[in-house]
C-alpha atoms as a PDB file:
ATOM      1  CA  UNK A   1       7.841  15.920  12.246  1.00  0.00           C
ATOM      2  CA  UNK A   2       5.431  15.718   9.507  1.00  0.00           C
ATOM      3  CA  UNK A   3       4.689  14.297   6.942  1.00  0.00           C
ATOM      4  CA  UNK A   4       2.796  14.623   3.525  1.00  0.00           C
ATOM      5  CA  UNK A   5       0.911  11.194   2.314  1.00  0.00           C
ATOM      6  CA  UNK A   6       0.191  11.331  -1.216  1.00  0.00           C
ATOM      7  CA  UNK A   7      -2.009   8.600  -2.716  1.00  0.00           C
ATOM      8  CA  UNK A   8      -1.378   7.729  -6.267  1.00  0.00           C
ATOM      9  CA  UNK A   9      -4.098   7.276  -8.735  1.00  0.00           C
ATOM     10  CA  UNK A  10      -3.136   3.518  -8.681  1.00  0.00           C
ATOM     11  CA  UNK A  11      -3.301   3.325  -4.924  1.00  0.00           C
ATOM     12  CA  UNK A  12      -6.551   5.173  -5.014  1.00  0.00           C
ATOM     13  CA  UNK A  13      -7.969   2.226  -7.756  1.00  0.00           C
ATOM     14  CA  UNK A  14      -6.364  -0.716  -5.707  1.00  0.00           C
ATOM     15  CA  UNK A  15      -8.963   0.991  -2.301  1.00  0.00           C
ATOM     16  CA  UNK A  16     -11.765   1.024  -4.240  1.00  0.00           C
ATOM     17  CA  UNK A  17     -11.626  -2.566  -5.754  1.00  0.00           C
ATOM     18  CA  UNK A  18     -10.633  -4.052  -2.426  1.00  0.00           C
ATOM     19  CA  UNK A  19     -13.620  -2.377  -1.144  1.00  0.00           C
ATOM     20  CA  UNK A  20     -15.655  -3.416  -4.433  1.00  0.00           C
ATOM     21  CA  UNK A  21     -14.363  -7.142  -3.544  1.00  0.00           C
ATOM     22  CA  UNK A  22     -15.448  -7.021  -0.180  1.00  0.00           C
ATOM     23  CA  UNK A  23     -18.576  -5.353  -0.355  1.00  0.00           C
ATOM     24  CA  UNK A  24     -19.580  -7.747  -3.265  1.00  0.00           C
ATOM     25  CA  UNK A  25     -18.331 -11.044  -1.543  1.00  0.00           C
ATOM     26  CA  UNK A  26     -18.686 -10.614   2.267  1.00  0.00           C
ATOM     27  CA  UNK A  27     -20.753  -7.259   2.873  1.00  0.00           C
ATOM     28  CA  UNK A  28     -20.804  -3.742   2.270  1.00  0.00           C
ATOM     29  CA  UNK A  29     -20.552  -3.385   6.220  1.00  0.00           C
ATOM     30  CA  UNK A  30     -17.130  -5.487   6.374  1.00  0.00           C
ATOM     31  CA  UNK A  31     -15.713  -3.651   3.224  1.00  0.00           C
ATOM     32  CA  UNK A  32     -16.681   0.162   4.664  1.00  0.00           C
ATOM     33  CA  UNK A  33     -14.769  -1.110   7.866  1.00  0.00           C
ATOM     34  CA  UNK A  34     -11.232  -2.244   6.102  1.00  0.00           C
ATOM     35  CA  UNK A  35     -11.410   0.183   4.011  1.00  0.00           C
ATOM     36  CA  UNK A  36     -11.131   2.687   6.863  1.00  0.00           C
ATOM     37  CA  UNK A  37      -8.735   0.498   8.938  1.00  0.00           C
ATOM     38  CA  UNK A  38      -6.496   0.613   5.364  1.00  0.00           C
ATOM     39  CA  UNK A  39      -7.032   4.537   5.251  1.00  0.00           C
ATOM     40  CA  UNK A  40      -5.728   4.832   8.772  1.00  0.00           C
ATOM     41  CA  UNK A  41      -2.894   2.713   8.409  1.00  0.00           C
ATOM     42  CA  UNK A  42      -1.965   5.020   5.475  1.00  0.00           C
ATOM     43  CA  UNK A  43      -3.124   8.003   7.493  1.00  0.00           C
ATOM     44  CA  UNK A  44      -0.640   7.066  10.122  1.00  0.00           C
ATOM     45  CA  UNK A  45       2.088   7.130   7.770  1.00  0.00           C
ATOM     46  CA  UNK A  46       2.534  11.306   8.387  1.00  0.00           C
ATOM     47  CA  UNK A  47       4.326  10.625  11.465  1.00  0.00           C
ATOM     48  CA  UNK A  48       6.154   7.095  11.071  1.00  0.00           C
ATOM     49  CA  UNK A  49       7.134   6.790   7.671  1.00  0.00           C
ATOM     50  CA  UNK A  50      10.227   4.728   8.151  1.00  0.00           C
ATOM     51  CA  UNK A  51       8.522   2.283  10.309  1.00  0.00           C
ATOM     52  CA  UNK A  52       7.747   0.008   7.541  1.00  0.00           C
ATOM     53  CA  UNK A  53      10.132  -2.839   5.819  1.00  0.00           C
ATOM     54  CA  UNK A  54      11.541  -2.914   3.119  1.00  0.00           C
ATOM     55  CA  UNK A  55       9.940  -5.192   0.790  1.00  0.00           C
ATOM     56  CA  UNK A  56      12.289  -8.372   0.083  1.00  0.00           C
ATOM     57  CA  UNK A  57      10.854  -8.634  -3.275  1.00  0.00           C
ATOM     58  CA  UNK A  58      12.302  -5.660  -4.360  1.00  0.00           C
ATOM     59  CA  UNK A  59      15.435  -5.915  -2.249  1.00  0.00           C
ATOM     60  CA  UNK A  60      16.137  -9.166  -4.417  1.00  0.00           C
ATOM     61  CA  UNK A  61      16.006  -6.946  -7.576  1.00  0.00           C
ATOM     62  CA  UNK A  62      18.566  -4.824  -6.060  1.00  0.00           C
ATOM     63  CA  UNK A  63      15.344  -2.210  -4.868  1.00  0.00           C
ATOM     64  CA  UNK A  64      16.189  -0.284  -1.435  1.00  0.00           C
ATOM     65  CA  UNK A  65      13.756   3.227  -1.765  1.00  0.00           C
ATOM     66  CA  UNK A  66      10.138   1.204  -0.945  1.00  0.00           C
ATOM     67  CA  UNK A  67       8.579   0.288   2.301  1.00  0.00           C
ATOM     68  CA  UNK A  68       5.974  -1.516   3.252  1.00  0.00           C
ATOM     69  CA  UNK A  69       3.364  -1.677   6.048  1.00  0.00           C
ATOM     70  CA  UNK A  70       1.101  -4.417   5.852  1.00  0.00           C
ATOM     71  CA  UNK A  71      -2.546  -4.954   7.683  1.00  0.00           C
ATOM     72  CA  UNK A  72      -4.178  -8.112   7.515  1.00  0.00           C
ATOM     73  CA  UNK A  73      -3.609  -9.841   3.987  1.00  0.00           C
ATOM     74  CA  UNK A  74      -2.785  -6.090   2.585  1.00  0.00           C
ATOM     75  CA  UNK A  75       0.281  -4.792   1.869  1.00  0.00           C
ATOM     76  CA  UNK A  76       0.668  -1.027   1.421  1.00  0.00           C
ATOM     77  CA  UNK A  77       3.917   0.183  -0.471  1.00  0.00           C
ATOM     78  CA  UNK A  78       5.480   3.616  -0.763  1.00  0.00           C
ATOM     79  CA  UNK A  79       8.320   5.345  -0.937  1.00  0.00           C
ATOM     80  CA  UNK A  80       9.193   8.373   0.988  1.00  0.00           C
ATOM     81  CA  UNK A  81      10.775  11.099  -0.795  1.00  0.00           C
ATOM     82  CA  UNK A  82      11.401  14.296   0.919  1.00  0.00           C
ATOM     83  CA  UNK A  83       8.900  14.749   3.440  1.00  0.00           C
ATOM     84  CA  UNK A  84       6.502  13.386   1.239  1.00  0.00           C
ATOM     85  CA  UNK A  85       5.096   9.927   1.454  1.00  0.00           C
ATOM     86  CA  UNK A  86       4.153   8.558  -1.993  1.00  0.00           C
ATOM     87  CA  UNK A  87       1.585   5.661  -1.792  1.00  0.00           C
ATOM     88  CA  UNK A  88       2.439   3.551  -5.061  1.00  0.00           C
ATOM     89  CA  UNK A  89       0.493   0.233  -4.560  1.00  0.00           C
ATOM     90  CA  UNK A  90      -2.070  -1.336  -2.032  1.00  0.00           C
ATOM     91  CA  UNK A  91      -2.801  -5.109  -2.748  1.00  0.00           C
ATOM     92  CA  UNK A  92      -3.174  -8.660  -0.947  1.00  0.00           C
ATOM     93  CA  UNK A  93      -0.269 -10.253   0.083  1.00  0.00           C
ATOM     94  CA  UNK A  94      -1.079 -13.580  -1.200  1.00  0.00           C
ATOM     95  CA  UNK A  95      -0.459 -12.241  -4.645  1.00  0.00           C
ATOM     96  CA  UNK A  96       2.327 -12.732  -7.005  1.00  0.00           C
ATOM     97  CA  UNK A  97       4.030  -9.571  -5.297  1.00  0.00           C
ATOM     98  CA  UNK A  98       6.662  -9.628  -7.169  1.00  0.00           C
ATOM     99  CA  UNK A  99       5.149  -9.694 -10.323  1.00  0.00           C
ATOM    100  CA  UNK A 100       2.851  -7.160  -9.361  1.00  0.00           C
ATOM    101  CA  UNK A 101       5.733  -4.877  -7.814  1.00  0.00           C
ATOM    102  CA  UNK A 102       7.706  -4.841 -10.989  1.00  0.00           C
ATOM    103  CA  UNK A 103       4.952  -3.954 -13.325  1.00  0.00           C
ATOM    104  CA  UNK A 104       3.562  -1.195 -11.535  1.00  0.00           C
ATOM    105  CA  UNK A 105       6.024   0.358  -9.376  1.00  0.00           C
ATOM    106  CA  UNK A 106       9.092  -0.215 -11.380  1.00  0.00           C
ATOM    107  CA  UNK A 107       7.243  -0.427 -14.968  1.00  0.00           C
ATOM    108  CA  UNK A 108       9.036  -3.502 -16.269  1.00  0.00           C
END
């Protein structure tokens, strides 16, 4: 089965300044190469979207309808409604999560 992977407009901003980060910092080379690995990990979503955990900082606020996958220091969260697979937020994983979480997938 299926699925549709839809990338919000946020998702689509966290890509490009992960990319910008890398490309700036290490090399354009490096960030070209985990920016694909990220858009295959997302990619691979159509047919396993229930393989990811459910993110404990959400689970603590009481949160059960995100997953997350994570590769490397980045964590990709979505939520899978339907057969759909909404991509809400991709960031590193040494960030205030939480935080982060709250403000833009649950707009506290």
């Amino acid at each position: 089965m299926r699925f549709q992977v839809v990338m919000t407009d946020g998702a689509g901003r966290d890509l490009a300044s992960i990319h910008e980060y890398i490309a700036a910092n290490d090399s354009p080379a490096k960030a070209d190469l985990i920016l694909d690995a990220l858009l295959s990990v997302v990619d691979s979503l159509e047919s396993m979207p229930e393989r990811g955990s459910r993110p404990r900082e959400l689970l603590a606020i009481g949160r059960k309808e995100y997953r997350r996958v994570i590769h490397g220091p980045w964590h990709i969260f979505y939520r899978v409604i339907g057969r759909t697979v909404y991509i809400g937020v991709i960031a590193d994983g040494r960030r205030d999560l939480r935080t982060l979480l709250e403000q833009r997938l649950l707009g506290a």
